[in-house]
N, C-alpha and C. Protein backbone atom coordinates (compact mmCIF):
# COMPACT_ATOMS: atom_id res chain seq x y z
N UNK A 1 0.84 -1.17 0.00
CA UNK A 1 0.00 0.00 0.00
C UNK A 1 0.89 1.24 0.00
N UNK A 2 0.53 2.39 -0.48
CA UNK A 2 1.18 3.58 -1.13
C UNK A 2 1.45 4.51 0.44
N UNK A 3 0.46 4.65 1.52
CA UNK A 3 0.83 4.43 2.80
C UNK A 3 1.97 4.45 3.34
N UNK A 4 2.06 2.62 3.40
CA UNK A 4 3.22 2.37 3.91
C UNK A 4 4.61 2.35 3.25
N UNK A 5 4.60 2.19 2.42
CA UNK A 5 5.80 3.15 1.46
C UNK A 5 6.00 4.73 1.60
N UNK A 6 5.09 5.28 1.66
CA UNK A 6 5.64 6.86 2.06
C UNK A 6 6.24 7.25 3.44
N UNK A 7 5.62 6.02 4.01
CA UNK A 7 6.38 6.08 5.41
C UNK A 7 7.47 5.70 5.66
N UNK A 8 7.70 4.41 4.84
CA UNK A 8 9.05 3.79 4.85
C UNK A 8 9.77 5.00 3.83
N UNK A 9 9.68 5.18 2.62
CA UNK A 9 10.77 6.58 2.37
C UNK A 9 10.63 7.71 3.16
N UNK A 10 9.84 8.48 3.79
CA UNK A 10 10.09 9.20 5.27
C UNK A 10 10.77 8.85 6.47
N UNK A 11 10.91 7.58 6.61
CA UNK A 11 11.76 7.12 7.89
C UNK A 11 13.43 6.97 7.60
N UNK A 12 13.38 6.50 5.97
CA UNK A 12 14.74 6.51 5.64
C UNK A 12 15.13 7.52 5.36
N UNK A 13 14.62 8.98 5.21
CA UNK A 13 14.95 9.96 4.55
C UNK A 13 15.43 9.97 6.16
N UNK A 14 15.29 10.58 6.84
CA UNK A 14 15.04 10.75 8.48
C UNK A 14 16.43 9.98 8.67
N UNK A 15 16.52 8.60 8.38
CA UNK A 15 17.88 7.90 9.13
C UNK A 15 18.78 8.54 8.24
N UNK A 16 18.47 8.76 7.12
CA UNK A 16 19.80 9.31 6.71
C UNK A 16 20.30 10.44 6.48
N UNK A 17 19.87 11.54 7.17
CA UNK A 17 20.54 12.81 7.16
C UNK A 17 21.31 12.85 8.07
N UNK A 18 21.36 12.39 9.36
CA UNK A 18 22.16 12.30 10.80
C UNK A 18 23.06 11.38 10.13
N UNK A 19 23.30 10.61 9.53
CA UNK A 19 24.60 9.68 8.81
C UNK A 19 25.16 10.72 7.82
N UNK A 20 24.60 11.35 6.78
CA UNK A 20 25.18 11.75 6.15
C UNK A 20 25.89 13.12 6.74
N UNK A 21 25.30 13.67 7.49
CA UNK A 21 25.82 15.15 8.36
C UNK A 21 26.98 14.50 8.95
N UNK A 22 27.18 12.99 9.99
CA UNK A 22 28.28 12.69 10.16
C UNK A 22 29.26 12.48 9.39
N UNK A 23 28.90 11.92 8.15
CA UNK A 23 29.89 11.59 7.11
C UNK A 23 30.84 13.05 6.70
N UNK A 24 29.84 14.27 6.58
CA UNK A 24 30.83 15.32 5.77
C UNK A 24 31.24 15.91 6.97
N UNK A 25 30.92 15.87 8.69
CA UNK A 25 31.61 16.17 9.13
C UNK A 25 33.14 15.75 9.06
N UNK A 26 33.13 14.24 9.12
CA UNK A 26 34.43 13.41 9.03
C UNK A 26 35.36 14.23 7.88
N UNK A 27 34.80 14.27 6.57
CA UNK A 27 35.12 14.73 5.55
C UNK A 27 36.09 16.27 5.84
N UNK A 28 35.55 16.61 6.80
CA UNK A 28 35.73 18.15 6.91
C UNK A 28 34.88 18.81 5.81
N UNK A 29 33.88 18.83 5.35
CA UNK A 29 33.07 19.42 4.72
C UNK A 29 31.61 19.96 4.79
N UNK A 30 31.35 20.94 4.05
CA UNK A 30 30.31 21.48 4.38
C UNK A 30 28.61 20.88 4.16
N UNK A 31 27.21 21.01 4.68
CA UNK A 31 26.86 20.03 3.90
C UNK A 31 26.36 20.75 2.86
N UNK A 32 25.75 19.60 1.96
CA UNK A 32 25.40 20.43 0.63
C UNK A 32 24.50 21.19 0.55
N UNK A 33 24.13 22.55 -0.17
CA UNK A 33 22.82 23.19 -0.35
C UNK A 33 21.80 22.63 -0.52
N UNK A 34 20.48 23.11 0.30
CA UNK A 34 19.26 22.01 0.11
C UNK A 34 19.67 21.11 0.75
N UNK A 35 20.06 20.78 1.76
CA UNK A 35 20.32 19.22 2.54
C UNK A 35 18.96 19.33 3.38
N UNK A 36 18.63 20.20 4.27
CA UNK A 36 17.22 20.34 4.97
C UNK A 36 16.47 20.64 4.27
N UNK A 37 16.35 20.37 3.27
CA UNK A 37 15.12 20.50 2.49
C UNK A 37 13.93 19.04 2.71
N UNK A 38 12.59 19.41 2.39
CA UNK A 38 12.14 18.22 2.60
C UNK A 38 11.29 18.04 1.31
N UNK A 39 10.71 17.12 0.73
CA UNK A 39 9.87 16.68 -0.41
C UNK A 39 8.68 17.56 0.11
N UNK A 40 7.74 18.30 -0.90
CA UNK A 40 6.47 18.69 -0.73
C UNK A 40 5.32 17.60 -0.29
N UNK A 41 4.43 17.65 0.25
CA UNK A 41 3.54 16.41 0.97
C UNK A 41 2.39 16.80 -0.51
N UNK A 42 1.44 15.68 -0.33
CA UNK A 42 0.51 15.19 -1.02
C UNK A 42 -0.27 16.93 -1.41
N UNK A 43 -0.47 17.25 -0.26
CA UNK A 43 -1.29 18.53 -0.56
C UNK A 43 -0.99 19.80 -1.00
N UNK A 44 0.86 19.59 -0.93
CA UNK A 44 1.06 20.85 -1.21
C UNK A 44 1.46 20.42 -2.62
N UNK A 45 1.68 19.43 -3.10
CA UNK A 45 1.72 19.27 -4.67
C UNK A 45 0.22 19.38 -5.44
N UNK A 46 -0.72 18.97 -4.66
CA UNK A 46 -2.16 19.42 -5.39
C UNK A 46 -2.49 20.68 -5.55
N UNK A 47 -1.73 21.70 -4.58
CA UNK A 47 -1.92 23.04 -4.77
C UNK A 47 -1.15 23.84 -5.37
N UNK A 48 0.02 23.15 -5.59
CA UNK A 48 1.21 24.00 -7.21
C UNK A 48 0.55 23.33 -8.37
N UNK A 49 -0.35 21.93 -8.66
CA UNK A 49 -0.87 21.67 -9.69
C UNK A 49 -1.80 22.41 -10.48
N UNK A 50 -2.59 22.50 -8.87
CA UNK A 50 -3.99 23.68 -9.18
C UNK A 50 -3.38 25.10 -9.69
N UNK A 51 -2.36 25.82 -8.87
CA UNK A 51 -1.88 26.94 -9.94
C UNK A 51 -0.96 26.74 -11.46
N UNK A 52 -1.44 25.57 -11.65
CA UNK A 52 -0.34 25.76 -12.90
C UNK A 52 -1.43 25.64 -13.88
């Protein structure tokens, strides 16, 4: 179900920013632009559809 898949890519999105923030710390690097960014949810893509 479409559900539980959005949840499971929300939970992994979630595990993996705290890994990857450790990783470029190690790196000595900065993280990338847009790293806190998050995907638009169901409703806010129905409402950039509706204005387009």
């Amino acid at each position: 179900n479409f559900d539980q898949l959005d949840k499971e890519i929300s939970e992994t999105r979630q595990d993996l920013k705290p890994k990857l923030r450790q990783l470029r710390d190690l790196e000595n690097k900065d993280n990338p632009k847009g790293f806190h960014l998050n995907p638009l949810t169901k409703e806010e893509m129905r409402a950039v559809e509706q204005m387009l």
